[in-house]
Protein backbone atom coordinates (compact mmCIF):
# COMPACT_ATOMS: atom_id res chain seq x y z
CA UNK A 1 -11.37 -45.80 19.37
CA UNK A 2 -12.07 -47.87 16.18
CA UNK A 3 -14.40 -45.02 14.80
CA UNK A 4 -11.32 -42.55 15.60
CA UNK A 5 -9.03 -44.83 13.53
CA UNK A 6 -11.80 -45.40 10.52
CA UNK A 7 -12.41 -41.95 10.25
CA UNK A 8 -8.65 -41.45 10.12
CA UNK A 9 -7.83 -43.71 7.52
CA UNK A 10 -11.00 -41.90 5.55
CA UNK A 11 -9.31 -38.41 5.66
CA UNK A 12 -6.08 -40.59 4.88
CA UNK A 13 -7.71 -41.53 1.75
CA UNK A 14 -8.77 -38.47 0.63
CA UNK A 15 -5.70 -36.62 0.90
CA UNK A 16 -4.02 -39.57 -1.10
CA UNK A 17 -6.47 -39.48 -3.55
CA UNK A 18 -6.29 -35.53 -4.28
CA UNK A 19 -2.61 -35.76 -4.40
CA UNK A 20 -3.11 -38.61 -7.00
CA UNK A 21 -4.90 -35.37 -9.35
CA UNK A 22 -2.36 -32.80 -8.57
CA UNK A 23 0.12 -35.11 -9.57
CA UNK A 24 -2.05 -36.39 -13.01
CA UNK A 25 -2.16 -32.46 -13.73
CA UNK A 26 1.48 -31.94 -13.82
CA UNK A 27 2.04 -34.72 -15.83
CA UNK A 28 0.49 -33.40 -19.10
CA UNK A 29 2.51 -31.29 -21.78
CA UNK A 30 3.82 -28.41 -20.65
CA UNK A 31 4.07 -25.87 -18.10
CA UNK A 32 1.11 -25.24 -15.72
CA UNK A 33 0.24 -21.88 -17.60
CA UNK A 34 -0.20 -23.70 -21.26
CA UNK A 35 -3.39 -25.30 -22.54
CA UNK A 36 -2.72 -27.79 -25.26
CA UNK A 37 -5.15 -28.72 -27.52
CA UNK A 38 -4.83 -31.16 -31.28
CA UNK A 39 -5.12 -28.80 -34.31
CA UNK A 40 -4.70 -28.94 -37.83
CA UNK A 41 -1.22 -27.66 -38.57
CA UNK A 42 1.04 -27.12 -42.01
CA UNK A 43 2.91 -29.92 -42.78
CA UNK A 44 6.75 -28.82 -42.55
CA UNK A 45 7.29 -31.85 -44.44
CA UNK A 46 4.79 -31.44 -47.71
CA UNK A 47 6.48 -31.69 -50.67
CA UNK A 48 4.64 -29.45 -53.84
CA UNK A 49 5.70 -31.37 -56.23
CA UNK A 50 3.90 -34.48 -55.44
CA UNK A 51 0.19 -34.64 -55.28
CA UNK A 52 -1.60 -34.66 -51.30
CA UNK A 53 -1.90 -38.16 -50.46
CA UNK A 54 -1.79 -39.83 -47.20
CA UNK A 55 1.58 -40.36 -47.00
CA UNK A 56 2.37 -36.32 -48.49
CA UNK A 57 -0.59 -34.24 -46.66
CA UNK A 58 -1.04 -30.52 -46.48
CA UNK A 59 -2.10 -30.73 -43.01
CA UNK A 60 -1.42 -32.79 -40.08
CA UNK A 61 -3.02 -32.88 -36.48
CA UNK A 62 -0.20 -31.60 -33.91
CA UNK A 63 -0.53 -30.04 -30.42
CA UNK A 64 -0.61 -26.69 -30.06
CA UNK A 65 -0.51 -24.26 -26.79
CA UNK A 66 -2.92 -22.01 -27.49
CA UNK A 67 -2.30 -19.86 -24.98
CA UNK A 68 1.41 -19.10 -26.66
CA UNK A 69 -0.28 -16.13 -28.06
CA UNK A 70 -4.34 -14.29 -28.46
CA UNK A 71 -3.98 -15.00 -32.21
CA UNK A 72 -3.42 -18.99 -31.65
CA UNK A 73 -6.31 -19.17 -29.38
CA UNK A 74 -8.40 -17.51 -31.62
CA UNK A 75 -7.15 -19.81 -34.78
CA UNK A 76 -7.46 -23.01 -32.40
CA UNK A 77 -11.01 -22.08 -31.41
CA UNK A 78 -11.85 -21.59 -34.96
CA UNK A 79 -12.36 -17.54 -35.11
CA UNK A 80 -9.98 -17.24 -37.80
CA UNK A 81 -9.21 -18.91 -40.67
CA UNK A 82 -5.65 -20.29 -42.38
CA UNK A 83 -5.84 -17.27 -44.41
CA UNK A 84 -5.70 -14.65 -41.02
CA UNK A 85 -3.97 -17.09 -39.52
CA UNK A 86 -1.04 -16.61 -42.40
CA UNK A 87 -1.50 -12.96 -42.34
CA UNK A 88 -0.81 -12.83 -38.60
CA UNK A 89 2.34 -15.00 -39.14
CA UNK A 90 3.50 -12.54 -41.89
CA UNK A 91 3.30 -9.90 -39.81
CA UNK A 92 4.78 -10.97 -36.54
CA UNK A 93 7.45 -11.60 -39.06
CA UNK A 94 7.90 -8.50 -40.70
CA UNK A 95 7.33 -6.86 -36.80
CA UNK A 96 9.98 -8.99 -35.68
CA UNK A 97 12.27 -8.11 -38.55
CA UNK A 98 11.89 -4.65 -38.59
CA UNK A 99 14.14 -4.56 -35.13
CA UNK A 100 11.00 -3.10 -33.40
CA UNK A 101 10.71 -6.32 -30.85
CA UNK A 102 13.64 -4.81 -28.87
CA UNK A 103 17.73 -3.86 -28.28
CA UNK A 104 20.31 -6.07 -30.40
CA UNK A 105 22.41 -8.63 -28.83
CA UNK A 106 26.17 -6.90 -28.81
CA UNK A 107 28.32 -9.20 -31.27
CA UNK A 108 31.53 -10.32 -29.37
CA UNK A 109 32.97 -11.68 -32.57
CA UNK A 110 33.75 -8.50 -34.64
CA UNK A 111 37.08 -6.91 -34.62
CA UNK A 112 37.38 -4.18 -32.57
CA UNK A 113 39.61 -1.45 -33.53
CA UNK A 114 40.62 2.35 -32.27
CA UNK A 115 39.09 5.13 -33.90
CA UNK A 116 35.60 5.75 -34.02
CA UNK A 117 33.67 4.47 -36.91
CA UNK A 118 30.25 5.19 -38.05
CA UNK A 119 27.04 3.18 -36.97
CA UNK A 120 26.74 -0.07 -39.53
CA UNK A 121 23.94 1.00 -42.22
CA UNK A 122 20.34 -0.96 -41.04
CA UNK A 123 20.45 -4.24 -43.41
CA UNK A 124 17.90 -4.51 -46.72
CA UNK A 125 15.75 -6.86 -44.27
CA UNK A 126 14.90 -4.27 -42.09
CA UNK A 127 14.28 -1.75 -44.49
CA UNK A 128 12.16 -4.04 -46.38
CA UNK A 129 10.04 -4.87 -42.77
CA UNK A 130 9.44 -1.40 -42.13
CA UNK A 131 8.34 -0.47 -45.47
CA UNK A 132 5.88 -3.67 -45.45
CA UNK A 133 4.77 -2.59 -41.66
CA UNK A 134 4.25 0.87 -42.89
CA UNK A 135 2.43 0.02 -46.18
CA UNK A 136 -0.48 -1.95 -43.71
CA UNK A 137 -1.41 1.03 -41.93
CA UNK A 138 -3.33 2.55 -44.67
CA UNK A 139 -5.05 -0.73 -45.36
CA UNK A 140 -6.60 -1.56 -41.45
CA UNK A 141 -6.52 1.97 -40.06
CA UNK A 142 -4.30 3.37 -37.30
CA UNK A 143 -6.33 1.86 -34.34
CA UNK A 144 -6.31 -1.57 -35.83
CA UNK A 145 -2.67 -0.98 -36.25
CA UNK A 146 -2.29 -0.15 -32.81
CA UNK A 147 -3.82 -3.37 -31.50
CA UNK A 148 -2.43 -5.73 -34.12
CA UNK A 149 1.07 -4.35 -32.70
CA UNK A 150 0.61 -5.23 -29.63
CA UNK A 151 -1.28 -8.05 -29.63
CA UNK A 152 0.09 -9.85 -32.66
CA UNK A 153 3.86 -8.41 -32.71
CA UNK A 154 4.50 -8.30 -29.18
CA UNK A 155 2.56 -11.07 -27.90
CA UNK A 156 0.02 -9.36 -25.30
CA UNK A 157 -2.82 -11.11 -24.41
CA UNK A 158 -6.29 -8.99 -25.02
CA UNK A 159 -6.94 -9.26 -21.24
CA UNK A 160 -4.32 -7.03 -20.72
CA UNK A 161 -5.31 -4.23 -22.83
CA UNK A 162 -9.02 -4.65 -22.45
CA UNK A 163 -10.89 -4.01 -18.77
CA UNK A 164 -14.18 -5.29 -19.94
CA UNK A 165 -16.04 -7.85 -22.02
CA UNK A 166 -17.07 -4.91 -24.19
CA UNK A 167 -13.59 -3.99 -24.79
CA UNK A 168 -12.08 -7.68 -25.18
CA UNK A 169 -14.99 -8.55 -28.10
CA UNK A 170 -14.20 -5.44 -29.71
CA UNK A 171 -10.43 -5.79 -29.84
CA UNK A 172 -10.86 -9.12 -30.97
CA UNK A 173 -13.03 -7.94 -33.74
CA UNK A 174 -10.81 -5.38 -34.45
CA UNK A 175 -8.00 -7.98 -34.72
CA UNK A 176 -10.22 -10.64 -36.99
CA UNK A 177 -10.99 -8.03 -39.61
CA UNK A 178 -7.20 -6.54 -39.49
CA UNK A 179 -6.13 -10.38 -40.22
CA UNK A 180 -9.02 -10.40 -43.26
CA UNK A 181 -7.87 -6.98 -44.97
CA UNK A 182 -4.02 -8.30 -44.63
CA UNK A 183 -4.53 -11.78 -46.36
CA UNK A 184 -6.65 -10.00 -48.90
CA UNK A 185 -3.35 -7.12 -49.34
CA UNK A 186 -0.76 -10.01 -49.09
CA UNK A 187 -2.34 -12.59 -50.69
CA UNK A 188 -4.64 -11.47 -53.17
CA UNK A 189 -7.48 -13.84 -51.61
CA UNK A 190 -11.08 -13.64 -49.92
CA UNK A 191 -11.21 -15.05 -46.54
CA UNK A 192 -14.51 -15.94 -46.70
């Protein structure tokens, strides 16, 4: 009876203690699906017109989910520089602004009167977008153009597009030297 009641309180034990770890692993930043990790980031609060100092830095550390999108794990984990890393912002951007990420919200706050009325012109932004978007494709190629679409405008993860390890390096490559040939278009600059 007492080696029924020991052995009890053993398995008791356990079971405490693992709940203790599921509990320790909710409590960190974030959802269960992100993986945060301390990276250099841009200071949103540098100020150009002072010199970097401690108190005005260019960088500071911040925590990132890396998992937000293929391009921020590969920046996190060092594959790409500031310079791709700038690039890849740039063009989610211009992706983004080019009304390619999807439909337009309806706007409830504009008149509406009878009579038909022809389609609003597309604004100078998204003009401007599309004619960046579209002057890239002769720099990286249509394949790389493909990939950086989906992968850096829309957000898919490599996995998804690539079955194999084969196939997940070479996107990945494709992707790394897409990022180099944009900063050097963009911004005039080697990346290595």
């Amino acid at each position: 009876m007492a080696a029924m009641t020991e052995q009890r309180k053993i398995a008791d034990k356990r079971l405490r203690d693992a709940l203790k770890v599921a509990r320790r692993k909710h409590d960190e930043p974030g959802s269960l699906k992100s993986s945060v990790q301390v990276c250099e980031a841009p200071n949103p609060h540098f100020n150009p017109a002072h010199q970097p100092s401690r108190s005005n830095p260019i960088k500071v550390e911040a925590l990132v989910n890396i998992r937000e999108s293929a391009v921020g794990t590969l920046y996190a984990r060092g594959h790409i520089n500031d310079a791709q890393w700038a690039a890849a912002g740039r063009f989610r951007m211009y992706w983004e602004q080019s009304g390619a990420k999807g439909a337009i919200a309806i706007d409830y706050g504009r008149v509406q009167v009878d009579g038909g009325k022809a389609i609003d012109p597309l604004p100078d932004r998204v003009v401007e977008a599309t004619q960046h978007l579209n002057s890239c494709l002769p720099v990286i190629g249509k394949r790389t153009f493909d990939i950086m679409i989906k992968v850096v405008g829309q957000g898919m993860e490599i996995a998804d597009l690539a079955k194999t390890q084969r196939e997940k390096t070479t996107f990945s490559d494709y992707i790394k030297d897409g990022l180099e040939e944009l900063a050097v278009h963009w911004g005039g600059y080697k990346t290595r």
